[in-house]
Protein backbone atom coordinates (compact mmCIF):
# COMPACT_ATOMS: atom_id res chain seq x y z
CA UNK A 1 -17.64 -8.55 20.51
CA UNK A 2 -15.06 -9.48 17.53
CA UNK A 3 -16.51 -10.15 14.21
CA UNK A 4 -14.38 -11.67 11.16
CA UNK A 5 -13.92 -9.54 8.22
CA UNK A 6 -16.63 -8.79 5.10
CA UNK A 7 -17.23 -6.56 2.33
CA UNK A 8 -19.16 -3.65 2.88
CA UNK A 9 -19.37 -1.65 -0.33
CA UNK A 10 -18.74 -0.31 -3.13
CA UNK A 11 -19.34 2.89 -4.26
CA UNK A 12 -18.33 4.88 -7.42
CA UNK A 13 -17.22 7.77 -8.43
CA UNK A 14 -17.94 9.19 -12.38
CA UNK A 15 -17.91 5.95 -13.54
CA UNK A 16 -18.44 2.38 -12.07
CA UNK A 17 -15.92 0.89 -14.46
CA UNK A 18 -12.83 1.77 -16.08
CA UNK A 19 -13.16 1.62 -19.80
CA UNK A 20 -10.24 2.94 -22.49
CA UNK A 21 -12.54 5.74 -23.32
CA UNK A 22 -13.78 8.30 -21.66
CA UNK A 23 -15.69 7.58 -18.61
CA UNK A 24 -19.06 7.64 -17.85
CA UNK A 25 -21.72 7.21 -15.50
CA UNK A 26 -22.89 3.98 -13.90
CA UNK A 27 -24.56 3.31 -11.02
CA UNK A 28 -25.51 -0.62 -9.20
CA UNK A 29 -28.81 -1.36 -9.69
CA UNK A 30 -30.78 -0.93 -7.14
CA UNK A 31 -32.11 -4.42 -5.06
CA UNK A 32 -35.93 -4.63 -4.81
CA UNK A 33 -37.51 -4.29 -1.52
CA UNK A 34 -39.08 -7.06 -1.24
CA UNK A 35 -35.44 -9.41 -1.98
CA UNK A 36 -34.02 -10.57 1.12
CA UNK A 37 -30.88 -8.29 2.41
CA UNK A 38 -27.15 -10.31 1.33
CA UNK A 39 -25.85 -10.54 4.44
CA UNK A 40 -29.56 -12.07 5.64
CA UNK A 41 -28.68 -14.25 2.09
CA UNK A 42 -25.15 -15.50 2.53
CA UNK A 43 -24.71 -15.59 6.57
CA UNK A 44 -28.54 -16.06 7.52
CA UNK A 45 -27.02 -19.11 9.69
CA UNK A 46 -24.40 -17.67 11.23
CA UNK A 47 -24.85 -14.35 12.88
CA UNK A 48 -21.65 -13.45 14.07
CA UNK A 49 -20.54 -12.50 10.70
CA UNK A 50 -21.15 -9.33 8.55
CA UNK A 51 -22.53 -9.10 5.87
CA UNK A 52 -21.03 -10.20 2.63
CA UNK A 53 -21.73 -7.25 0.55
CA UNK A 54 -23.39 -4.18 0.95
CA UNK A 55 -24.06 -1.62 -1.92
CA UNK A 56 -23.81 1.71 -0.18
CA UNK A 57 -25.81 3.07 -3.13
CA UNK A 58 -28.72 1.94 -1.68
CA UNK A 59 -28.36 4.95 1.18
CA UNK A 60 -29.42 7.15 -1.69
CA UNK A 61 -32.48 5.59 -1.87
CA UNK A 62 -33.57 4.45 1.50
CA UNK A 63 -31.83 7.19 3.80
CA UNK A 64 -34.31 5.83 6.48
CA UNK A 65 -33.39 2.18 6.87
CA UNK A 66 -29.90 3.07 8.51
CA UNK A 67 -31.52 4.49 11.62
CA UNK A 68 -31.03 1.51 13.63
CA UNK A 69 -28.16 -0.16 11.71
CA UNK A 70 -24.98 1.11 11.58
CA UNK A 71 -23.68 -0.83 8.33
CA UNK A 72 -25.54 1.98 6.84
CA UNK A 73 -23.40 4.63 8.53
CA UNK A 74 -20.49 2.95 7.20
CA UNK A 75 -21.93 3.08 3.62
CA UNK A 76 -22.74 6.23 3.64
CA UNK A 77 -19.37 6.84 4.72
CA UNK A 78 -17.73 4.66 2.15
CA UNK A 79 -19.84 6.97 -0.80
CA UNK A 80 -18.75 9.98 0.27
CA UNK A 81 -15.16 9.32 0.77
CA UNK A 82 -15.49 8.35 -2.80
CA UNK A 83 -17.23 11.81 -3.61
CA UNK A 84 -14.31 13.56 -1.84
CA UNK A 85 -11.77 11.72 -3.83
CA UNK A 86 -13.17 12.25 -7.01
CA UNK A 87 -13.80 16.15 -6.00
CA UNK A 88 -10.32 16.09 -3.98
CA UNK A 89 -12.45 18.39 -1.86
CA UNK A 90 -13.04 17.22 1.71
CA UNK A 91 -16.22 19.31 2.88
CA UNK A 92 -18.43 16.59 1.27
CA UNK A 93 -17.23 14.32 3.80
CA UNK A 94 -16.19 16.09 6.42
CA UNK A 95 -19.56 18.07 7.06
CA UNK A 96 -20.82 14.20 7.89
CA UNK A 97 -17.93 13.35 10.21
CA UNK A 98 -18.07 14.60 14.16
CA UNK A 99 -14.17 14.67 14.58
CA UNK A 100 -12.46 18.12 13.58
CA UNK A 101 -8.99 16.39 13.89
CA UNK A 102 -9.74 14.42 11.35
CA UNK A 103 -11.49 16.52 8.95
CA UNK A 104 -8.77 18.71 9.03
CA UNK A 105 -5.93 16.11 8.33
CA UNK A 106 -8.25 14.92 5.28
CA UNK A 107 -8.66 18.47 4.47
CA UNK A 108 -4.93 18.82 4.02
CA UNK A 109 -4.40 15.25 2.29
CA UNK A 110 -6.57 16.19 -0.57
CA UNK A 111 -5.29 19.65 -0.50
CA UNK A 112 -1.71 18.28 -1.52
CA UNK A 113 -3.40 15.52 -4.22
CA UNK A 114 -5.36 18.29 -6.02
CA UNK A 115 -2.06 21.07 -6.08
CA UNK A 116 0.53 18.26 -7.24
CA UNK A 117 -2.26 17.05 -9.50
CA UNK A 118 -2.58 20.45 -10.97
CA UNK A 119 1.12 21.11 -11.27
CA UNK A 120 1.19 17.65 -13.23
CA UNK A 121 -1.58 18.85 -15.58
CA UNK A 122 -3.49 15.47 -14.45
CA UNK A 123 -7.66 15.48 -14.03
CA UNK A 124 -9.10 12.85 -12.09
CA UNK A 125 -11.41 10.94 -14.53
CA UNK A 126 -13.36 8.75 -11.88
CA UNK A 127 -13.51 7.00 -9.06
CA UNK A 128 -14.44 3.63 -7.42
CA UNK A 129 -13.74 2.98 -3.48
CA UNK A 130 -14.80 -0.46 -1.75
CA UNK A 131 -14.91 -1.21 1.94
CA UNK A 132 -13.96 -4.42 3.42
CA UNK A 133 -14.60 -4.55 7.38
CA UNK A 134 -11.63 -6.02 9.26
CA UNK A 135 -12.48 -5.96 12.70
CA UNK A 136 -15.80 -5.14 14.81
CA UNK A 137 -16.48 -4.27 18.23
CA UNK A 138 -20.21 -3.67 19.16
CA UNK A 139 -21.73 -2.84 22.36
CA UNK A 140 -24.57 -0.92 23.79
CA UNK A 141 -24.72 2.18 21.39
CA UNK A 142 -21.45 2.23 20.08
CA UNK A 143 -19.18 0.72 17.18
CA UNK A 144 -16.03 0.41 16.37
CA UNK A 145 -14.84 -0.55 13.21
CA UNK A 146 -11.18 -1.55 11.63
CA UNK A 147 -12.18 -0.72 7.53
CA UNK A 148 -9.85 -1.34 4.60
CA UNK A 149 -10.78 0.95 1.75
CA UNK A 150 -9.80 0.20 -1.44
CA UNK A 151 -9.17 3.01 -3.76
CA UNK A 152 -9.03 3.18 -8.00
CA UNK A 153 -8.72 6.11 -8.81
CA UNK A 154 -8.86 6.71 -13.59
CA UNK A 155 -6.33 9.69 -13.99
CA UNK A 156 -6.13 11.73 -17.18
CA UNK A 157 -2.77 13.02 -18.44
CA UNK A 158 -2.03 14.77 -21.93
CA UNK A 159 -5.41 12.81 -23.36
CA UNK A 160 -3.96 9.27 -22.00
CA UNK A 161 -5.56 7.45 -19.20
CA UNK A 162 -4.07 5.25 -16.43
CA UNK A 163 -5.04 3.83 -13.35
CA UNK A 164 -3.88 3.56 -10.09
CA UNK A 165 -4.75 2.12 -7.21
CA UNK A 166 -4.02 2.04 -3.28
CA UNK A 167 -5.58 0.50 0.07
CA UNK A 168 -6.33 2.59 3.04
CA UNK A 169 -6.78 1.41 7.08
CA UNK A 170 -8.90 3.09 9.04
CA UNK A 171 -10.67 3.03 12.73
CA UNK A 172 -13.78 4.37 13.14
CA UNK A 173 -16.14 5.02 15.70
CA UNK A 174 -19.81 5.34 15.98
CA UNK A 175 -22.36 6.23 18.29
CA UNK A 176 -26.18 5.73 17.90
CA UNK A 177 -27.16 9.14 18.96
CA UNK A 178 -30.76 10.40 18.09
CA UNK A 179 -32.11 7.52 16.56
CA UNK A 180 -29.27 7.19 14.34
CA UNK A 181 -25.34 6.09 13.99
CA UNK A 182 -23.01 9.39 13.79
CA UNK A 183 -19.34 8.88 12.91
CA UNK A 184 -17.72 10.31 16.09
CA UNK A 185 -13.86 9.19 14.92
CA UNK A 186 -11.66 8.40 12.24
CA UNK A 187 -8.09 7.05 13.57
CA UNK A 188 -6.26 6.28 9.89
CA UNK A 189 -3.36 3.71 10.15
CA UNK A 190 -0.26 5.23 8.83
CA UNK A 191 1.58 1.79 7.84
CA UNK A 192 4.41 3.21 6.04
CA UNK A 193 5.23 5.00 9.68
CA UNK A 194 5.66 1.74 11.43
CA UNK A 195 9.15 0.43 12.40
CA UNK A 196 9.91 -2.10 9.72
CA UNK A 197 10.09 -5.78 10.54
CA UNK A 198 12.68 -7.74 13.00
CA UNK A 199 15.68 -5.37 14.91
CA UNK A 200 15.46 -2.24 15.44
CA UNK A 201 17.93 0.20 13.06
CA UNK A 202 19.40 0.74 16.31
CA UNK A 203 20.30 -2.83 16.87
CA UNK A 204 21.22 -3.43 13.50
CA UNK A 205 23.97 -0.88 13.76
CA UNK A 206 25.12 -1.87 17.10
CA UNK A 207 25.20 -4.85 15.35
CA UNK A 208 27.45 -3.60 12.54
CA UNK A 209 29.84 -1.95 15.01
CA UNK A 210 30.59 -5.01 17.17
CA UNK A 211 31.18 -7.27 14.28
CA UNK A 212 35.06 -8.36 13.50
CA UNK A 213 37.50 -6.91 11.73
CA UNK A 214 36.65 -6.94 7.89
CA UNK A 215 39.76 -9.36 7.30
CA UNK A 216 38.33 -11.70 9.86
CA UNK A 217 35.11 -12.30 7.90
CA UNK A 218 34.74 -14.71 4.96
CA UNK A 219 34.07 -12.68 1.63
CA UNK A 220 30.09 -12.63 0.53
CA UNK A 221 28.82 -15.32 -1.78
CA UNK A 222 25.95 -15.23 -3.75
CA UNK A 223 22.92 -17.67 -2.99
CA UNK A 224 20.19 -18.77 -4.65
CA UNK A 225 17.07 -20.25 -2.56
CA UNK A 226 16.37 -23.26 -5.35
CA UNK A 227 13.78 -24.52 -2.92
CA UNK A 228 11.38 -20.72 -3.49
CA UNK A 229 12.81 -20.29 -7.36
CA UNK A 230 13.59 -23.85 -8.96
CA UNK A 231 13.20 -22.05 -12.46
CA UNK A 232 16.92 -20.94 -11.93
CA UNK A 233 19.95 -22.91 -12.90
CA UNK A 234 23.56 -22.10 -12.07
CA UNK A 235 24.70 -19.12 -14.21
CA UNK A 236 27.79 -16.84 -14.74
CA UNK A 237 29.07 -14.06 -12.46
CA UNK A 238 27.39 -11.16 -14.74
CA UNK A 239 23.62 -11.32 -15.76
CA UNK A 240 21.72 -8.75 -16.89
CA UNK A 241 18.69 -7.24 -14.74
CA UNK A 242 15.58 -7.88 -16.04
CA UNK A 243 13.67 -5.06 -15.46
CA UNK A 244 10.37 -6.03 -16.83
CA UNK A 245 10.24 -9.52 -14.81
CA UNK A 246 11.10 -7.06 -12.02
CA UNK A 247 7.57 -5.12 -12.90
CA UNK A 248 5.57 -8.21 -13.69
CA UNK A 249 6.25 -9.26 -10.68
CA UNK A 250 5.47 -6.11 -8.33
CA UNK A 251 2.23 -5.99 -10.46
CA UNK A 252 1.33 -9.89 -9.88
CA UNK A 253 1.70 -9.07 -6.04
CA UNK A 254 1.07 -6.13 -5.41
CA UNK A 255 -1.84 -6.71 -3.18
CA UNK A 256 -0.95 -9.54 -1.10
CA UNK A 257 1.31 -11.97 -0.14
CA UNK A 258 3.70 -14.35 -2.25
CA UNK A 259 3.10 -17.25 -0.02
CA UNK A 260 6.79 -18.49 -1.40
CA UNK A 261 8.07 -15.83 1.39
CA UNK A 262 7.20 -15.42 5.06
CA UNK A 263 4.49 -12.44 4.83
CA UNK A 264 5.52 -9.66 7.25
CA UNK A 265 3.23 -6.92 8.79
CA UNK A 266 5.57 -4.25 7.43
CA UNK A 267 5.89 -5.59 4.12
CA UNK A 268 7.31 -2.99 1.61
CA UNK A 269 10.59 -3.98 1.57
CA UNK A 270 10.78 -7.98 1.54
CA UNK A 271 8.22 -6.87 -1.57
CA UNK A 272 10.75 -4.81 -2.67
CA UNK A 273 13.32 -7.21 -2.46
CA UNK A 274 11.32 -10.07 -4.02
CA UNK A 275 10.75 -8.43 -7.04
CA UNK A 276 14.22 -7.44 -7.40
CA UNK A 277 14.99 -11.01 -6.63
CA UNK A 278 12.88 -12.09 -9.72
CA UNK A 279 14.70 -9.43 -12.10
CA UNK A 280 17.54 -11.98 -11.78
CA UNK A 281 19.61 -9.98 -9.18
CA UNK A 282 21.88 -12.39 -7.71
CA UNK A 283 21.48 -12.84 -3.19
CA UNK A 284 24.53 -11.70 -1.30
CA UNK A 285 24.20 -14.55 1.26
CA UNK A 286 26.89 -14.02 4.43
CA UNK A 287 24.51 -15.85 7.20
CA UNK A 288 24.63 -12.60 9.07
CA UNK A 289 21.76 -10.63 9.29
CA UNK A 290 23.46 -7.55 9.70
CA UNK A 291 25.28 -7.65 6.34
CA UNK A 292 24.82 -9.03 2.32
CA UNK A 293 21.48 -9.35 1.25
CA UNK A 294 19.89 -12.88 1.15
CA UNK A 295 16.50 -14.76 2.33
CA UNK A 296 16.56 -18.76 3.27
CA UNK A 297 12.85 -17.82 4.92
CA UNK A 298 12.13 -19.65 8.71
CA UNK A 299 13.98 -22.67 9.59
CA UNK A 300 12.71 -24.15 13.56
CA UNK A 301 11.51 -20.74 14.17
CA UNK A 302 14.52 -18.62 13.43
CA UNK A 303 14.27 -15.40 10.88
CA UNK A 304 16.62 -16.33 8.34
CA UNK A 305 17.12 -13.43 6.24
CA UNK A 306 19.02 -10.36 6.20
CA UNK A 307 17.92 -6.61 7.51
CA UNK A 308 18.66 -5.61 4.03
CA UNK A 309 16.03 -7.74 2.44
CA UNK A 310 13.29 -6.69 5.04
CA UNK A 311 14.16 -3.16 6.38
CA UNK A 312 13.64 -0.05 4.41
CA UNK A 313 16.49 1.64 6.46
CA UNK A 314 19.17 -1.32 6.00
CA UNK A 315 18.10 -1.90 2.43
CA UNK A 316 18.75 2.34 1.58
CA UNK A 317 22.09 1.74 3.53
CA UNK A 318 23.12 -1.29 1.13
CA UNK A 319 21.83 0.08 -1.99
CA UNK A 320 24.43 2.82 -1.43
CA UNK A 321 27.02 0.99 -0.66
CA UNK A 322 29.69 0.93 -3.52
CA UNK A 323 30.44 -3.05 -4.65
CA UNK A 324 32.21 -4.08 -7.82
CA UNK A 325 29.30 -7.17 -8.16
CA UNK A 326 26.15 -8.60 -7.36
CA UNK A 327 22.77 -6.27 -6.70
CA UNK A 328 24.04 -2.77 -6.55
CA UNK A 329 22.72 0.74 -7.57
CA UNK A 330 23.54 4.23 -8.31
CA UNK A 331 21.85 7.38 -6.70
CA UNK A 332 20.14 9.78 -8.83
CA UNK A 333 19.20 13.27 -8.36
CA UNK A 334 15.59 13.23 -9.26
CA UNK A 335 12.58 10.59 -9.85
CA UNK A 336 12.96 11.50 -13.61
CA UNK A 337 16.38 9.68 -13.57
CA UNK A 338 14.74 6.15 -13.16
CA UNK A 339 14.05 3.52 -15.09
CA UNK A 340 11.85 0.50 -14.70
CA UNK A 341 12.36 -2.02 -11.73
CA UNK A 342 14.50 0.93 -9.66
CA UNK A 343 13.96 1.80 -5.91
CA UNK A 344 12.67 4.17 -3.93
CA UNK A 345 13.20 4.51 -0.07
CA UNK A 346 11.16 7.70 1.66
CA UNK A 347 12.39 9.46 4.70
CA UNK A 348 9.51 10.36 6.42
CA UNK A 349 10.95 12.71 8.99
CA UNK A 350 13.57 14.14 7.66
CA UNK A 351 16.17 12.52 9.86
CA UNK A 352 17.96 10.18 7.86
CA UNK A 353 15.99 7.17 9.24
CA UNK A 354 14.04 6.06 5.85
CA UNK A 355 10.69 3.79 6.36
CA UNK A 356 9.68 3.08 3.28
CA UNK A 357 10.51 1.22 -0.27
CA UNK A 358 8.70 1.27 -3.29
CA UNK A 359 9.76 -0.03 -6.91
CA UNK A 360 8.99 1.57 -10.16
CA UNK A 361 5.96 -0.21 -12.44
CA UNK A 362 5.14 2.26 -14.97
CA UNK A 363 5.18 5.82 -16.10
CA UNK A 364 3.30 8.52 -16.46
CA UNK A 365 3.13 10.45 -19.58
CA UNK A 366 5.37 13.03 -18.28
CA UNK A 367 8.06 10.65 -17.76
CA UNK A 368 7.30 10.63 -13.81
CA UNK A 369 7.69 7.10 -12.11
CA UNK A 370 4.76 5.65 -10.90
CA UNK A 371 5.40 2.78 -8.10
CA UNK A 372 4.36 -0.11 -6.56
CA UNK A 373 3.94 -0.99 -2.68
CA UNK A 374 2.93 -3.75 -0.72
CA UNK A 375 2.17 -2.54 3.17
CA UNK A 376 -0.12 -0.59 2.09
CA UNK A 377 -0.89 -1.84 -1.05
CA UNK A 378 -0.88 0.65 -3.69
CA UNK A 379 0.06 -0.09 -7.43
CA UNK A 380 0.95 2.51 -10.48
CA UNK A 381 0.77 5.13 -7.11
CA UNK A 382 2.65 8.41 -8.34
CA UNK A 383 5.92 8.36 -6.91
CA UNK A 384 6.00 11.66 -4.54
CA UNK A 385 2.94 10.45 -1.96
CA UNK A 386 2.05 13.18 -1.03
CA UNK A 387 -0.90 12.12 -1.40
CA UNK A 388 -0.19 9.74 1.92
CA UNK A 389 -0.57 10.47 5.65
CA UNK A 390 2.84 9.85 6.44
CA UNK A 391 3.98 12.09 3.77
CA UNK A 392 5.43 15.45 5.71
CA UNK A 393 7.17 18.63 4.34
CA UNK A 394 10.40 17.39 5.74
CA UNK A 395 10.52 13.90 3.60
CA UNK A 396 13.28 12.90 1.96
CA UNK A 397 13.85 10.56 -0.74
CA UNK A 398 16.79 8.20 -2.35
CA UNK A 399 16.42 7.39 -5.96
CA UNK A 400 18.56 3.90 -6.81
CA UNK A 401 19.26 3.24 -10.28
CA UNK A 402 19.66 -0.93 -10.32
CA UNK A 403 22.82 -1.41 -12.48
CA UNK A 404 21.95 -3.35 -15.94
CA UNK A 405 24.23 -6.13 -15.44
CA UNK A 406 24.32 -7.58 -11.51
């Protein structure tokens, strides 16, 4: 049986909340006994839904009452992925977990977080993680469970603090086993892996090839979608990119959806692209989706935007294309290169096919980008992710410098 999505928990690390000095400790208070449960509270009525929030610190105190419920596996779950993050030490949570596969690819996750963090000279400070469940199927003594963590994690850097935060998917699966629920799986969903949105890079190459001559094809104009952005007026040729709208925008949405734009399940790069869109750079709009870079949105059902906008791999491929005007870039060398409002695209693989955009929000006190991302949500995430599960030792990266004046 389905079961719409709820919040599960919260559960924190050395401190509850982040606070400008240092952190300390802070714990929920705990719910009497005797007051009714929340989800009994806010879905009494309606019992195909969750609950609406469960504190998992309440495991701590009432280890017994999860015997025969398995929101209290998932608590207990939730706390001690928290634990692990703030140790960046997996046995905590792994010694809980029946699947080997996974405790050894969350073994090597934290493994890379706490080396890079090292070589940064950067302590983690504290922790908070939150659970939302997403999907539910129950039957006779087993669960399965779609769960969206979400992570903040207080970083410490050279006596300045900054925080960043990221969302996590993850399937799990239970089994009530010995009077209790055991966590027998943990399937993470590696979003930044997924093909990105619409045609295949394939297709959008073939694409390219069997296109006309050059000459044959009307030269590029710029377009401006008044109808998404009726703040902007007509304007000259040149403009200079405004990197900080660029930022204030990535940081306004970094967690869901501009409902201006069509919302797609790969998201990173028509995220990307927005926020590039606000720092004044100027659409490329040819009407074919294999070339330019431009967004009209859905008109009768038809996807009217480019690859460019949308597609991590199209988007690296236009970025380094030279052009004397409109959006355009420079590649770098290294992350330190960058400025505010400039691109990233990540090769997972190693093979030329890149998967994934980010855009730069802020800095660390090294001078290291920190970035923004909207698949998986993640915002002021250090720029390398290795701290990802689709990070591998073969990934690649191209570092775009947006020109000042587009």
């Amino acid at each position: 049986m389905s079961k719409p999505s709820s919040r599960i928990g919260a559960a924190g690390g050395r401190q509850k909340r982040v606070a400008k000095t240092s952190p300390t400790a802070g714990t929920p208070s705990r719910r009497p006994r005797s007051e009714p449960a929340p989800e009994r509270m806010a879905n009494a009525p309606e019992k195909a839904k969750l609950s609406s929030l469960l504190q998992s610190s309440g495991l701590v105190s009432q280890p017994h009452e999860g015997k025969k419920d398995w929101k209290a596996a998932i608590q207990r779950y939730v706390r001690l992925y928290n634990q692990a993050e703030t140790d960046q030490h997996a046995r905590v949570l792994t010694d809980y977990v029946l699947d080997p596969v996974h405790g050894e690819r969350f073994g090597k996750r934290l493994q890379r977080l706490r080396e890079r963090d090292l070589f940064r000279g950067v302590l983690p400070a504290g922790s908070e993680t939150k659970a939302e469940l997403i999907r539910v199927n129950e039957s006779a003594g087993e669960v399965s469970v779609l769960l969206r963590l979400h992570v903040k994690r207080r970083m410490e850097q050279s006596g300045l603090f900054y925080m960043e935060e990221r969302y996590e998917i993850e399937r799990l699966w239970l089994r009530l086993a010995d009077g209790g629920w055991q966590v027998m799986q943990i399937e993470p969903v590696i979003a930044e892996r997924r093909p990105k949105y619409g045609a295949s890079v394939h297709e959008w190459q073939e694409e390219q090839e069997s296109a006309p001559d050059a000459a044959a094809i009307a030269p590029s104009m710029p377009y401006l979608n008044y109808d998404l952005m009726p703040g902007f007026k007509l304007r000259s040729a040149a403009i200079r990119y405004r990197r900080d709208l660029a930022a204030a925008y990535a940081d306004r949405w970094w967690n869901e959806g501009n409902p201006a734009y069509e919302l797609f399940e790969v998201n990173c790069t028509n995220y990307v692209s927005q926020c590039l869109f606000a720092g004044n750079a100027t659409m490329d709009y040819t009407g074919r989706r294999g070339s330019g870079w431009w967004y009209k949105g859905r008109n009768k059902g038809q996807e009217w935007w480019s690859y460019s906008w949308a597609v991590a791999n199209s988007m690296t491929a236009f970025l380094s294309a030279a052009r004397k005007s409109g959006l355009r870039a420079i590649m770098v060398q290294s992350a330190g290169e960058l400025g505010l409002g400039d691109v990233i695209t990540y090769d997972w693989n190693g093979d030329g096919r890149f998967q994934h955009s980010t855009i730069v929000t802020a800095f660390d006190s090294a001078g290291q980008p920190l970035v923004n991302a909207n698949t998986v949500a993640s915002r002021h995430r250090y720029w390398d992710y290795r701290d990802s599960y689709a990070w591998t030792p073969a990934t690649r990266y191209r570092f775009f410098h947006i020109s000042d004046m587009i």
